[in-house]
PDB file of N, CA and C in Angstrom:
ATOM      1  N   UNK A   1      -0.382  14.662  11.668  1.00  0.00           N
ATOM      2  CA  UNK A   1      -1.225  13.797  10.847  1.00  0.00           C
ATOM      3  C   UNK A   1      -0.418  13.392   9.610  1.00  0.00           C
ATOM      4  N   UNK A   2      -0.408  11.840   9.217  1.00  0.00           N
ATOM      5  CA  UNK A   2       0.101  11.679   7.867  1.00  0.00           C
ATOM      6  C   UNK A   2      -0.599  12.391   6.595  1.00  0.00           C
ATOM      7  N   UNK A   3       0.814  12.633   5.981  1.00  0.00           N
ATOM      8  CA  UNK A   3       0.586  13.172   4.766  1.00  0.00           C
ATOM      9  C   UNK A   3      -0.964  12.611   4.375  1.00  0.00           C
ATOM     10  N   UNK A   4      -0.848  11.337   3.652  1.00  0.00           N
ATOM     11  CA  UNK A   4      -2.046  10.694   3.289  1.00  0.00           C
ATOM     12  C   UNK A   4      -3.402  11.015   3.703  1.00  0.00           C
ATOM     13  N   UNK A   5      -3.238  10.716   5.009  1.00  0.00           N
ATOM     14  CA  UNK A   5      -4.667  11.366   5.961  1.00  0.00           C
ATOM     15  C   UNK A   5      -4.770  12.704   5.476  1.00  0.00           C
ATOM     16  N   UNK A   6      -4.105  13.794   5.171  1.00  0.00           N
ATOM     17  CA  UNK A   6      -4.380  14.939   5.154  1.00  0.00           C
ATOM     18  C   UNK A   6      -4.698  15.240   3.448  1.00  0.00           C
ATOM     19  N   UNK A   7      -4.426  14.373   2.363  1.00  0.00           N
ATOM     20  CA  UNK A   7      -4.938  14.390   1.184  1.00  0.00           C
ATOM     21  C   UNK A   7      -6.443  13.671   1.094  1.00  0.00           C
ATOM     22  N   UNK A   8      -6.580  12.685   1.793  1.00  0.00           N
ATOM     23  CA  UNK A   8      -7.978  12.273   1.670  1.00  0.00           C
ATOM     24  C   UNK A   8      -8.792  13.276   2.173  1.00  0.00           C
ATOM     25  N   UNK A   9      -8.600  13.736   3.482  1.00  0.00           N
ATOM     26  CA  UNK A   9      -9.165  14.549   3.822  1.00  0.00           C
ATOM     27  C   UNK A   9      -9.961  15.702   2.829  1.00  0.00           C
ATOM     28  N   UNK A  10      -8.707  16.126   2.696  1.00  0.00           N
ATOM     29  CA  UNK A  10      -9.039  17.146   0.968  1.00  0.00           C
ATOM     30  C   UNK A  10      -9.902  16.533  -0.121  1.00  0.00           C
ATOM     31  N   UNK A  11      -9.414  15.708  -0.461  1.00  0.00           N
ATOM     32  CA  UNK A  11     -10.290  14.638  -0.952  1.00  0.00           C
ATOM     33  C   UNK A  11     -11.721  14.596  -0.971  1.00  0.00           C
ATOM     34  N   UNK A  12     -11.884  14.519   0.343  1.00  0.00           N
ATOM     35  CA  UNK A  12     -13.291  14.353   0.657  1.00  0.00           C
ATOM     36  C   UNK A  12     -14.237  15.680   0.682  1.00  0.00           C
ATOM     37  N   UNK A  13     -13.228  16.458   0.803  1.00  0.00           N
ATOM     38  CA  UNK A  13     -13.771  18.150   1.008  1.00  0.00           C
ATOM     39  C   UNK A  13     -14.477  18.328  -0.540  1.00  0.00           C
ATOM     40  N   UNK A  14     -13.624  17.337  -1.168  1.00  0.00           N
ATOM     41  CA  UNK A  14     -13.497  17.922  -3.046  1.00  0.00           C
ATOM     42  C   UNK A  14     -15.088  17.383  -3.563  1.00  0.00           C
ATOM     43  N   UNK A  15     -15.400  15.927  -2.914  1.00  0.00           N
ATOM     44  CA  UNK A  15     -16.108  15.532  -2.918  1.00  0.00           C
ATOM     45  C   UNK A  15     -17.475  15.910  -2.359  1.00  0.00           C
ATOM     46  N   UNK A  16     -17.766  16.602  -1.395  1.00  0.00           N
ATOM     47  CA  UNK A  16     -18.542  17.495  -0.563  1.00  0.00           C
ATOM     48  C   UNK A  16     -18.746  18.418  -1.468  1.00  0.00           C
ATOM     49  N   UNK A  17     -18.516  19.643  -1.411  1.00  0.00           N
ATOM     50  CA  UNK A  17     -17.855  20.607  -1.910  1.00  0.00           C
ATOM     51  C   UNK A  17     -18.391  21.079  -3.183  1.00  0.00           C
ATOM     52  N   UNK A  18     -17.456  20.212  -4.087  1.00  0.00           N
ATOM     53  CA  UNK A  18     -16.977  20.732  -5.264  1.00  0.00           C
ATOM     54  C   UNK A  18     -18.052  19.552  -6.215  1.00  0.00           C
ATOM     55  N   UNK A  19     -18.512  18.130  -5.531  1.00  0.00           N
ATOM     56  CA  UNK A  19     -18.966  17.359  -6.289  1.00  0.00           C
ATOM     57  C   UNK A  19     -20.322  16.641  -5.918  1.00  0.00           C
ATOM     58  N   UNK A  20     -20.956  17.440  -4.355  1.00  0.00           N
ATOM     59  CA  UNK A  20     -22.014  17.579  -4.168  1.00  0.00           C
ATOM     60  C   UNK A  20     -22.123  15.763  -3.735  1.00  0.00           C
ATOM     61  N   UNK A  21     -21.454  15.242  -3.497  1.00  0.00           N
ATOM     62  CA  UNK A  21     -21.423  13.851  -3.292  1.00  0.00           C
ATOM     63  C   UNK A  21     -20.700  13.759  -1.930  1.00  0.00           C
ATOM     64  N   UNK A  22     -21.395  12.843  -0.651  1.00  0.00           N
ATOM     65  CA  UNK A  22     -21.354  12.619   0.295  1.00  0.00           C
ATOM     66  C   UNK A  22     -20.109  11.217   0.385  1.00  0.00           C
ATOM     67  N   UNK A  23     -18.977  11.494   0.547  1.00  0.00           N
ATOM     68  CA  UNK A  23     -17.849  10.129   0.768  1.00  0.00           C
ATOM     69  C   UNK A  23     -18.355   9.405   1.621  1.00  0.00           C
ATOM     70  N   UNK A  24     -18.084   7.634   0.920  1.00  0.00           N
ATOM     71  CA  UNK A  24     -17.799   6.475   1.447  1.00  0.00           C
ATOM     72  C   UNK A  24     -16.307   6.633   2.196  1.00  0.00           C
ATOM     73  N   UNK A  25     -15.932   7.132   2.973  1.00  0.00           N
ATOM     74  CA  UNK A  25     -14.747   7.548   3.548  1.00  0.00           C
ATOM     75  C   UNK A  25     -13.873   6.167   3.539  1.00  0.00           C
ATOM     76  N   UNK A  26     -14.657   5.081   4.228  1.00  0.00           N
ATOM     77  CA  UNK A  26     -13.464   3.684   4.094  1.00  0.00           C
ATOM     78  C   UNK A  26     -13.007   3.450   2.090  1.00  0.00           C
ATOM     79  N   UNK A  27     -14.287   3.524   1.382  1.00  0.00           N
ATOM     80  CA  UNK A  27     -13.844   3.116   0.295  1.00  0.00           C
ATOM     81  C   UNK A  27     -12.892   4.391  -0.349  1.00  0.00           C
ATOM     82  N   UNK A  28     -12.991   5.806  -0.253  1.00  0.00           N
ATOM     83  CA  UNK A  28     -12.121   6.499  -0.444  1.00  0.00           C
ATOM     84  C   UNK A  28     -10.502   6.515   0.093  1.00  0.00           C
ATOM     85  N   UNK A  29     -10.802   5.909   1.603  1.00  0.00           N
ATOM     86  CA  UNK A  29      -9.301   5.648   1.680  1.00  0.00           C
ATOM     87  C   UNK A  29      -8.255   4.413   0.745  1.00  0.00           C
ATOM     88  N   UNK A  30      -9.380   3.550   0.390  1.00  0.00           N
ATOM     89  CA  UNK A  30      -8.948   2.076  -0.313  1.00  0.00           C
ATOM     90  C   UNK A  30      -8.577   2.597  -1.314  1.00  0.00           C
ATOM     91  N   UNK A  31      -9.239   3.670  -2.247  1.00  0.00           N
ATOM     92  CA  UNK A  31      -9.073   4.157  -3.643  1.00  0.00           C
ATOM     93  C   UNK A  31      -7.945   4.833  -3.814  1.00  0.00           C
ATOM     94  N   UNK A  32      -7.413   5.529  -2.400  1.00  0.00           N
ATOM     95  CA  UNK A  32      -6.503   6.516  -2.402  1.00  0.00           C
ATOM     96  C   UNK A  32      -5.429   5.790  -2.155  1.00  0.00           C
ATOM     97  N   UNK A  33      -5.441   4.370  -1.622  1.00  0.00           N
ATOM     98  CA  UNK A  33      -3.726   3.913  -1.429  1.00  0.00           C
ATOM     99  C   UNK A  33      -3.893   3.500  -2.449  1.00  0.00           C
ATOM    100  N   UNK A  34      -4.927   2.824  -3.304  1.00  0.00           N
ATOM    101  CA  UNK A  34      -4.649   2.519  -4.544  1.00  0.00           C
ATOM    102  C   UNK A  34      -3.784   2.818  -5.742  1.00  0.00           C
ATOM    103  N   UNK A  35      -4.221   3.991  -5.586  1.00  0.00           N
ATOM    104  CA  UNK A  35      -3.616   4.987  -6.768  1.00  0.00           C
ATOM    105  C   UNK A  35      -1.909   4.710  -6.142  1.00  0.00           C
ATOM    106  N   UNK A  36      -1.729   4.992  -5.144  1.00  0.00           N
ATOM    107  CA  UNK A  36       0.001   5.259  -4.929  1.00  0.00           C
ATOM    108  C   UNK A  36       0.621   6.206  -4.944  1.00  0.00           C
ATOM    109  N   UNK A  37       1.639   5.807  -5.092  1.00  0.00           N
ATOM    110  CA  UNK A  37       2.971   7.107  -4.535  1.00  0.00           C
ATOM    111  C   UNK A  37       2.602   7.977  -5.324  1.00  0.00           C
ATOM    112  N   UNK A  38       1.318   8.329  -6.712  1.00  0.00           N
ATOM    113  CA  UNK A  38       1.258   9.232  -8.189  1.00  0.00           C
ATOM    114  C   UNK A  38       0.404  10.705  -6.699  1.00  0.00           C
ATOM    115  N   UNK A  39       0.022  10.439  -5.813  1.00  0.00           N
ATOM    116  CA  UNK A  39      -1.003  11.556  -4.756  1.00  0.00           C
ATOM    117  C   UNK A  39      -0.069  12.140  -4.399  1.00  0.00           C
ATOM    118  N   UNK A  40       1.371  11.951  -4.239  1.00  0.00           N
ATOM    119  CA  UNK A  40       2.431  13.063  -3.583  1.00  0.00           C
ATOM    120  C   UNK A  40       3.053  13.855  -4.527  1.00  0.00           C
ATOM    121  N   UNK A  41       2.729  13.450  -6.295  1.00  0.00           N
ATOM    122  CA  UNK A  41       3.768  14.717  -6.751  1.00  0.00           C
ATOM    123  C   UNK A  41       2.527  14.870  -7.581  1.00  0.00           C
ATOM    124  N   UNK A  42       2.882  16.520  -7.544  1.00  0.00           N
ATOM    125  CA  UNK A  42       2.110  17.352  -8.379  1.00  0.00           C
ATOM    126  C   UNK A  42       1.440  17.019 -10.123  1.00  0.00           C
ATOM    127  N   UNK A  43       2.390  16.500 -10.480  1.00  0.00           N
ATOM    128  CA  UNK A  43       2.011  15.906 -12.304  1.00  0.00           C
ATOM    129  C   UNK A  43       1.088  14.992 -12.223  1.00  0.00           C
ATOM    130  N   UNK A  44       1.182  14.211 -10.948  1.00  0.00           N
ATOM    131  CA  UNK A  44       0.194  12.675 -11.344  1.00  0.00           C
ATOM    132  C   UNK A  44      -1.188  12.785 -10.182  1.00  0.00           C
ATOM    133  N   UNK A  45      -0.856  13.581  -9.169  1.00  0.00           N
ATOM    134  CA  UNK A  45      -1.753  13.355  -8.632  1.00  0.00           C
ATOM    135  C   UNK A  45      -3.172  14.620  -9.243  1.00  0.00           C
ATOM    136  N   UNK A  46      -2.612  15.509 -10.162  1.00  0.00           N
ATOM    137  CA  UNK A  46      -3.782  16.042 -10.675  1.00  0.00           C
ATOM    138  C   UNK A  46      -4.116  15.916 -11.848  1.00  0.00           C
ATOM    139  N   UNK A  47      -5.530  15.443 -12.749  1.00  0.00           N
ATOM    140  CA  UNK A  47      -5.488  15.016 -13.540  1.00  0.00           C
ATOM    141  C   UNK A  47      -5.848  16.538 -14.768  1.00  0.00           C
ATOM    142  N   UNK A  48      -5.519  16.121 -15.650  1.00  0.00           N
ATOM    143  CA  UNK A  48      -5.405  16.946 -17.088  1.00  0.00           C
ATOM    144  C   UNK A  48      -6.650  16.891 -18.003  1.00  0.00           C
ATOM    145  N   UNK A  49      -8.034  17.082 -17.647  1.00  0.00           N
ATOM    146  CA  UNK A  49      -8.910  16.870 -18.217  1.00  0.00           C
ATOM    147  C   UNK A  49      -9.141  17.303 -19.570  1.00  0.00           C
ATOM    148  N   UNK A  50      -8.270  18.125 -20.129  1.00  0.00           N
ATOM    149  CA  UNK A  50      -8.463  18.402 -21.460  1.00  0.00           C
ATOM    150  C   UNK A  50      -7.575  17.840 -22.396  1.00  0.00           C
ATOM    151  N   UNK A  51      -6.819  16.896 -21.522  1.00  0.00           N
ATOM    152  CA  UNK A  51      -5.836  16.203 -22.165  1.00  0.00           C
ATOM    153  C   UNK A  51      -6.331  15.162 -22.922  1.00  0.00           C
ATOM    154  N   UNK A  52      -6.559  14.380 -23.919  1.00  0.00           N
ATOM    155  CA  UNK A  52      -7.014  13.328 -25.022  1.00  0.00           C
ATOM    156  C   UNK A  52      -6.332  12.252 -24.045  1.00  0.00           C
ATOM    157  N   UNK A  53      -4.924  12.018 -24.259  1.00  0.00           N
ATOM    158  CA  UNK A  53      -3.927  10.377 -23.822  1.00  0.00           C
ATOM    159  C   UNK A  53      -4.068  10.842 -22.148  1.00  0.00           C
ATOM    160  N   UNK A  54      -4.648  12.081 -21.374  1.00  0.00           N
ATOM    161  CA  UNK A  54      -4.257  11.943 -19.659  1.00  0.00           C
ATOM    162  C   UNK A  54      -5.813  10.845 -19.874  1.00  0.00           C
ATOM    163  N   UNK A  55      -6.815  10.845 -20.740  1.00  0.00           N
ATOM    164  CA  UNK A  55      -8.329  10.548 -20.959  1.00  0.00           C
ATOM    165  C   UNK A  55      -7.698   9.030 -21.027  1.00  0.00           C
ATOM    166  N   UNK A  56      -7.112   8.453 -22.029  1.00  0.00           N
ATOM    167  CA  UNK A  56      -6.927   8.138 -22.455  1.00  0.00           C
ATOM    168  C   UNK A  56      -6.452   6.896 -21.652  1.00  0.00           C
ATOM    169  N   UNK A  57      -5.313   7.220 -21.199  1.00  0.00           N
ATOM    170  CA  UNK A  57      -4.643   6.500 -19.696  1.00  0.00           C
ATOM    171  C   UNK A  57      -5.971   5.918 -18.919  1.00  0.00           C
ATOM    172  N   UNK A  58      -6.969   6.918 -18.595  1.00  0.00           N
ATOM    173  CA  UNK A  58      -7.420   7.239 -17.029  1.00  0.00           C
ATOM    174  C   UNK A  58      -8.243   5.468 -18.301  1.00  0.00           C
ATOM    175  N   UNK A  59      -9.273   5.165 -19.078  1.00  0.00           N
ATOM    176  CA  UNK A  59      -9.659   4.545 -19.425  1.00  0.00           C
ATOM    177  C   UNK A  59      -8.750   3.229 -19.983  1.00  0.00           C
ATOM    178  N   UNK A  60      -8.214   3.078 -20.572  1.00  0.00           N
ATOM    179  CA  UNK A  60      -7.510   1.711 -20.186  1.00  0.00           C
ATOM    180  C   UNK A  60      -6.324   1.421 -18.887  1.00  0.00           C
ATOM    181  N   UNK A  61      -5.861   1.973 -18.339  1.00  0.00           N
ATOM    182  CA  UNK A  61      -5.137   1.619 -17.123  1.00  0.00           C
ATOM    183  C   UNK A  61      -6.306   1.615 -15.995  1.00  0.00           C
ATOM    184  N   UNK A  62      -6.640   2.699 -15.718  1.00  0.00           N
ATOM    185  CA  UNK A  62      -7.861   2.207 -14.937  1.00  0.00           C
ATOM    186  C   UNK A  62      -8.756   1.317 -14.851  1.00  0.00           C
ATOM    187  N   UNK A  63      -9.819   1.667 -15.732  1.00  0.00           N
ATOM    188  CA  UNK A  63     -11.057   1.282 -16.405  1.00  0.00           C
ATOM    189  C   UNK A  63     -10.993  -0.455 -17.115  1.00  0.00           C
ATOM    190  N   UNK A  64     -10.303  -0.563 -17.519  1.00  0.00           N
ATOM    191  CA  UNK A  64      -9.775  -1.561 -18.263  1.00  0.00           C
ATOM    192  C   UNK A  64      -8.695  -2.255 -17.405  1.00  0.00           C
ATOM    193  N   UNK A  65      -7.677  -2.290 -17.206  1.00  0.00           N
ATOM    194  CA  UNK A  65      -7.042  -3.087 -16.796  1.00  0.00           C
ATOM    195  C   UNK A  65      -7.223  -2.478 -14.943  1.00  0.00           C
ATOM    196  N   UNK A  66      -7.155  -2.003 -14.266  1.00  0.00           N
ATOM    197  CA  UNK A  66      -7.860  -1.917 -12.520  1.00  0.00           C
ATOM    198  C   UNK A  66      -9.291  -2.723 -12.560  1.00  0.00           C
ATOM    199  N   UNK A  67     -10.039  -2.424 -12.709  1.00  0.00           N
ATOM    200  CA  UNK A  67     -11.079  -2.238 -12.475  1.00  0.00           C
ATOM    201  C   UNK A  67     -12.308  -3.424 -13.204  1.00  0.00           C
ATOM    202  N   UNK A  68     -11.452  -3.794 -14.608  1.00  0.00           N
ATOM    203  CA  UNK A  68     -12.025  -5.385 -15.354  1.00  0.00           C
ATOM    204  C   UNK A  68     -12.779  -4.872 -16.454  1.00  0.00           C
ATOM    205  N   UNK A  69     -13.554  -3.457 -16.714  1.00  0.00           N
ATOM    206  CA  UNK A  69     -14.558  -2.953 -17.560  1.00  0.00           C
ATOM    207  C   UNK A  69     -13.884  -3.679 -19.163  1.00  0.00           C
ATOM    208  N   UNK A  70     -14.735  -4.303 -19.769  1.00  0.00           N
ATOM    209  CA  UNK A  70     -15.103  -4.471 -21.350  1.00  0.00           C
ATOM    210  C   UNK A  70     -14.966  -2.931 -21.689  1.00  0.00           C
ATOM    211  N   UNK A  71     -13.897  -2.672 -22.771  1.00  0.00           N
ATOM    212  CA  UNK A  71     -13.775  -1.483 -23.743  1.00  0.00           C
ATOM    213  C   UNK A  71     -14.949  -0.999 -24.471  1.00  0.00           C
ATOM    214  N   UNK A  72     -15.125  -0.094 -24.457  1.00  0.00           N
ATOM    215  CA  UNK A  72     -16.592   0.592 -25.320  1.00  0.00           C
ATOM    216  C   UNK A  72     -17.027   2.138 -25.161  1.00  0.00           C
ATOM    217  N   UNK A  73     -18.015   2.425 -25.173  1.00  0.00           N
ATOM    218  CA  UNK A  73     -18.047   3.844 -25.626  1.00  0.00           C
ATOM    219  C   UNK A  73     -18.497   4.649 -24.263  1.00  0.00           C
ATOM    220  N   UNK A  74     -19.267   3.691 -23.378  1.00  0.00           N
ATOM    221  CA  UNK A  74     -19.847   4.307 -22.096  1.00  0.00           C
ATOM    222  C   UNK A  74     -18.315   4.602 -21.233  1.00  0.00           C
ATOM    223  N   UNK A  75     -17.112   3.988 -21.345  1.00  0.00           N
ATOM    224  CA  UNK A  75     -16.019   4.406 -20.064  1.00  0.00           C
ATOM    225  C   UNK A  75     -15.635   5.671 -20.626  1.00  0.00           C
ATOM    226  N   UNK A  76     -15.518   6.366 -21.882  1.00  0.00           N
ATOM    227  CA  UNK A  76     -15.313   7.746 -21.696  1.00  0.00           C
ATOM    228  C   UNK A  76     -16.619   8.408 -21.738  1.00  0.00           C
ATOM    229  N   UNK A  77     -17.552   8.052 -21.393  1.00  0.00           N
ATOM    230  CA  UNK A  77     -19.041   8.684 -21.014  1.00  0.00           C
ATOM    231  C   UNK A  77     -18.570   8.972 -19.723  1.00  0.00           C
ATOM    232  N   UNK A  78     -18.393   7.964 -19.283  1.00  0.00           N
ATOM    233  CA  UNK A  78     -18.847   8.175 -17.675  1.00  0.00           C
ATOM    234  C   UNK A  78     -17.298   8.848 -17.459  1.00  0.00           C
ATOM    235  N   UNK A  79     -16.184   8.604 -17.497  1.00  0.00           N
ATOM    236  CA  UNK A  79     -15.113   9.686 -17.501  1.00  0.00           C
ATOM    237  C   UNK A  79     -15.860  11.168 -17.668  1.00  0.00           C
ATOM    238  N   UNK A  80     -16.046  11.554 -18.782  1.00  0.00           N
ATOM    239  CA  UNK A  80     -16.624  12.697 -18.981  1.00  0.00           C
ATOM    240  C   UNK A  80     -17.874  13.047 -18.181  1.00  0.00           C
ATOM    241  N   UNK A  81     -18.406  12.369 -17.647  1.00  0.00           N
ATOM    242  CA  UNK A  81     -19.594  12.586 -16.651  1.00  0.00           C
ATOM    243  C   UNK A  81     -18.746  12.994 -15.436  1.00  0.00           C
ATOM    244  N   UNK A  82     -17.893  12.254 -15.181  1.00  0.00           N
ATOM    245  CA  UNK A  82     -17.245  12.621 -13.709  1.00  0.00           C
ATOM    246  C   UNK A  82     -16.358  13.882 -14.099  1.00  0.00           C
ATOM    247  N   UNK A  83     -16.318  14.000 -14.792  1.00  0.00           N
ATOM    248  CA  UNK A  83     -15.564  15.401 -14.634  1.00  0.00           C
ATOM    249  C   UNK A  83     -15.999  16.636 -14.765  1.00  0.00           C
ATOM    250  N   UNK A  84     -17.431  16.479 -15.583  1.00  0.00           N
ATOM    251  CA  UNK A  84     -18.430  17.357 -15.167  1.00  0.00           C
ATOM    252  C   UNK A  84     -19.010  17.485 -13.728  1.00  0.00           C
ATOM    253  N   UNK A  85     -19.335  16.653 -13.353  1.00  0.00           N
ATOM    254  CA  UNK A  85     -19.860  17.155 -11.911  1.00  0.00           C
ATOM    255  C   UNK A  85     -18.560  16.918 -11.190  1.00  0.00           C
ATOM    256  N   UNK A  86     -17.498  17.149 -11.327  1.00  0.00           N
ATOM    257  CA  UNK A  86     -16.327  17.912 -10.451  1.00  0.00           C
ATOM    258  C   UNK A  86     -15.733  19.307 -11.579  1.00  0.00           C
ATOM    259  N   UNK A  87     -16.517  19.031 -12.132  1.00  0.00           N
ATOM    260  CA  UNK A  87     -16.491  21.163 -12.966  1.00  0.00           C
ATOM    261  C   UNK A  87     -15.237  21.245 -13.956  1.00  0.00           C
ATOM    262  N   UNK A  88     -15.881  21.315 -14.858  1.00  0.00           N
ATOM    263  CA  UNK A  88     -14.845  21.600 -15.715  1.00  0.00           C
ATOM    264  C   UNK A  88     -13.748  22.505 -15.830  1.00  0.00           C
ATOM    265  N   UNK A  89     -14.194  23.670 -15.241  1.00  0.00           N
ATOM    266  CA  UNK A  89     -13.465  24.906 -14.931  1.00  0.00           C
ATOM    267  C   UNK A  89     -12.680  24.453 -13.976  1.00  0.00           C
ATOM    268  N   UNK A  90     -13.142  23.241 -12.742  1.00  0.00           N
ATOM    269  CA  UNK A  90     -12.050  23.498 -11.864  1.00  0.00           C
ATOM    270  C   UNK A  90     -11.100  23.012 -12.403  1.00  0.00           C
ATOM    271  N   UNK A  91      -9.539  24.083 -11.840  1.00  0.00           N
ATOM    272  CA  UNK A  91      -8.574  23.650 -12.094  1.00  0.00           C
ATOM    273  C   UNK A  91      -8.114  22.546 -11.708  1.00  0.00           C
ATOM    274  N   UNK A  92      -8.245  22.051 -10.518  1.00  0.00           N
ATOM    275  CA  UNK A  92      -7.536  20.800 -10.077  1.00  0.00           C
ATOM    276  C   UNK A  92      -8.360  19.713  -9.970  1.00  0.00           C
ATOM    277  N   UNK A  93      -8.414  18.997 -10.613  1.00  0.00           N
ATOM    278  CA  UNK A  93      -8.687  17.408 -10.623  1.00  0.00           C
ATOM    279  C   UNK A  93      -8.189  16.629 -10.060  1.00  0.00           C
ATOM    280  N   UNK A  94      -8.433  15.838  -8.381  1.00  0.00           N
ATOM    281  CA  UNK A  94      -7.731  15.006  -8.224  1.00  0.00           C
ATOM    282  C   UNK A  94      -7.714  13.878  -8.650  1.00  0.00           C
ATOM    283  N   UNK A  95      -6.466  13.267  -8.978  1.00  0.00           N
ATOM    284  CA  UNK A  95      -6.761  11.810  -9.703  1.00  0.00           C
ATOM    285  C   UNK A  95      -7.820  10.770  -8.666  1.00  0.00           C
ATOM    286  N   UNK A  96      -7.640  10.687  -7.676  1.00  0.00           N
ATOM    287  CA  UNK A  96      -8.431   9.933  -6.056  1.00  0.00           C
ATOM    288  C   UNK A  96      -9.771  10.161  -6.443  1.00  0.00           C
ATOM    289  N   UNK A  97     -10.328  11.817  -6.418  1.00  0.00           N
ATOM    290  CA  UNK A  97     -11.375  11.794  -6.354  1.00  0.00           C
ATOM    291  C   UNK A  97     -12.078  11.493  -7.760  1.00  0.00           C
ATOM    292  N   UNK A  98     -11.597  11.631  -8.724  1.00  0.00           N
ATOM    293  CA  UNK A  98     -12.262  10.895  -9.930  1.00  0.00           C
ATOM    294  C   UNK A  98     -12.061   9.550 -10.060  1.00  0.00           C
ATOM    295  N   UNK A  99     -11.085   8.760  -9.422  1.00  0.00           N
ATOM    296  CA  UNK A  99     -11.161   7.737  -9.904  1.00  0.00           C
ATOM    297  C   UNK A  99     -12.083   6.820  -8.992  1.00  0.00           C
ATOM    298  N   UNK A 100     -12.767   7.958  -7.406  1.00  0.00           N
ATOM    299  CA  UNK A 100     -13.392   7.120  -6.839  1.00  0.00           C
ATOM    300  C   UNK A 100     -14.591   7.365  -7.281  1.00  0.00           C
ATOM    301  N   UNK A 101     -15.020   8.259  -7.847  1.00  0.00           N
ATOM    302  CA  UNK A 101     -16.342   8.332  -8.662  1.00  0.00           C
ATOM    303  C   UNK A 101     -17.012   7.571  -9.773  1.00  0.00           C
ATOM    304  N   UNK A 102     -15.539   6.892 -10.560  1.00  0.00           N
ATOM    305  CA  UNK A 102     -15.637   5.990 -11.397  1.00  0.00           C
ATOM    306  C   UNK A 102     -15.698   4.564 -10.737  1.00  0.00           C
ATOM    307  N   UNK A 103     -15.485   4.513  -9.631  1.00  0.00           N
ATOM    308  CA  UNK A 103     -15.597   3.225  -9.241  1.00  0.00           C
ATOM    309  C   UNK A 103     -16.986   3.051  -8.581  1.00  0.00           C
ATOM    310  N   UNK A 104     -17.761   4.057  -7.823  1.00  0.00           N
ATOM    311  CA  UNK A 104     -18.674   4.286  -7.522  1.00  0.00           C
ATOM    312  C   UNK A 104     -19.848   4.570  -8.646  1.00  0.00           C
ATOM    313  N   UNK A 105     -19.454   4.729 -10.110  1.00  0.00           N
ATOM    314  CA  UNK A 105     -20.482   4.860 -11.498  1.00  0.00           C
ATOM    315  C   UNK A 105     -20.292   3.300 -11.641  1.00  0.00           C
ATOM    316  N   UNK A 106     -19.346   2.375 -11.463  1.00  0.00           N
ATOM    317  CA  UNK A 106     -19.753   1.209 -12.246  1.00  0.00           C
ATOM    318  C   UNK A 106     -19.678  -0.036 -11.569  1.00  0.00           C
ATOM    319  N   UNK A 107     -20.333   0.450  -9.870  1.00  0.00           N
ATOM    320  CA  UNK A 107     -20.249  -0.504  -9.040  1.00  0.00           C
ATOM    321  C   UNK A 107     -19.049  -1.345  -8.619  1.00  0.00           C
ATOM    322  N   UNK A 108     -17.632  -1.233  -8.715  1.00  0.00           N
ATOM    323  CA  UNK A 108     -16.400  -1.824  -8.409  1.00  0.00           C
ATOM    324  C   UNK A 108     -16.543  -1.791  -6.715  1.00  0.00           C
ATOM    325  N   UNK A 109     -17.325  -1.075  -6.127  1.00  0.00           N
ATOM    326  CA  UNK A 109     -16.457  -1.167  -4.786  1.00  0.00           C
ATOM    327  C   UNK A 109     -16.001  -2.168  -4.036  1.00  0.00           C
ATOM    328  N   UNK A 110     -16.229  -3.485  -4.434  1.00  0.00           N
ATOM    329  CA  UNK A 110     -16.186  -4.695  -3.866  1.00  0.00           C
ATOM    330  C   UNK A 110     -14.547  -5.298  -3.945  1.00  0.00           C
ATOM    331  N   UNK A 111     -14.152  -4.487  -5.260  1.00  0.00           N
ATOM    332  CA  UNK A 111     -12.576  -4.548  -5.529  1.00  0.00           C
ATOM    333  C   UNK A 111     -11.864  -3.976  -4.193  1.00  0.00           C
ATOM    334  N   UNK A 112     -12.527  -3.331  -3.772  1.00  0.00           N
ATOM    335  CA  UNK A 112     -11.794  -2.491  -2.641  1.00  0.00           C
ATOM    336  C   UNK A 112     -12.134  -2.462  -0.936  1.00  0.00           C
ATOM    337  N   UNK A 113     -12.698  -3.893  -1.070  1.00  0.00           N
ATOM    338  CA  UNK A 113     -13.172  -4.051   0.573  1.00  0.00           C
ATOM    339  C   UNK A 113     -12.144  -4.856   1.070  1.00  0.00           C
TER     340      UNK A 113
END
């Protein structure tokens, strides 16, 4: 099985699992080539939630320039919402699965059909 296939997979487990949320599996795969080559190395494909600028990034590169969102106070709401219900404690954050949660909080999926 490709690499890839076998991170979504996980992915989706994380999503099940860990975030009590049932995957759009096609739109999770769209989200996951999205992101790019950052899902194969360890630094980028997990995100740093206590980090201020990893926050920081995830809302204007994402949020802002991916995705089209107007700057304001709700994209680190809902950042911080998604990372609560994928647990603060947990250690690993995948970048995939939060960023498909954020696309799924502010209706984007259409970017990705």
């Amino acid at each position: 099985m490709p690499k890839r296939n076998v991170l979504i997979a996980r992915y989706a487990a994380d999503l099940r699992e860990k975030c009590g949320i049932e995957p759009d599996m096609d739109l999770l795969t769209e989200v996951t080539i999205a992101v790019g080559p950052a899902i194969y190395h360890s630094e980028t494909a997990i995100v740093s939630a206590e980090t201020q600028g990893e926050l920081a990034k995830i809302k204007n590169n994402f949020l802002i320039r991916k995705l089209g969102l107007p700057d304001g106070p709700e994209l680190m709401e809902a950042i911080d919402a998604a990372i609560e219900t994928y647990g603060r404690s947990e250690p690993q954050k995948y970048r995939a699965v939060l960023y498909y949660m954020l696309v799924r909080e502010f209706g984007k999926e259409s970017l990705y059909a």
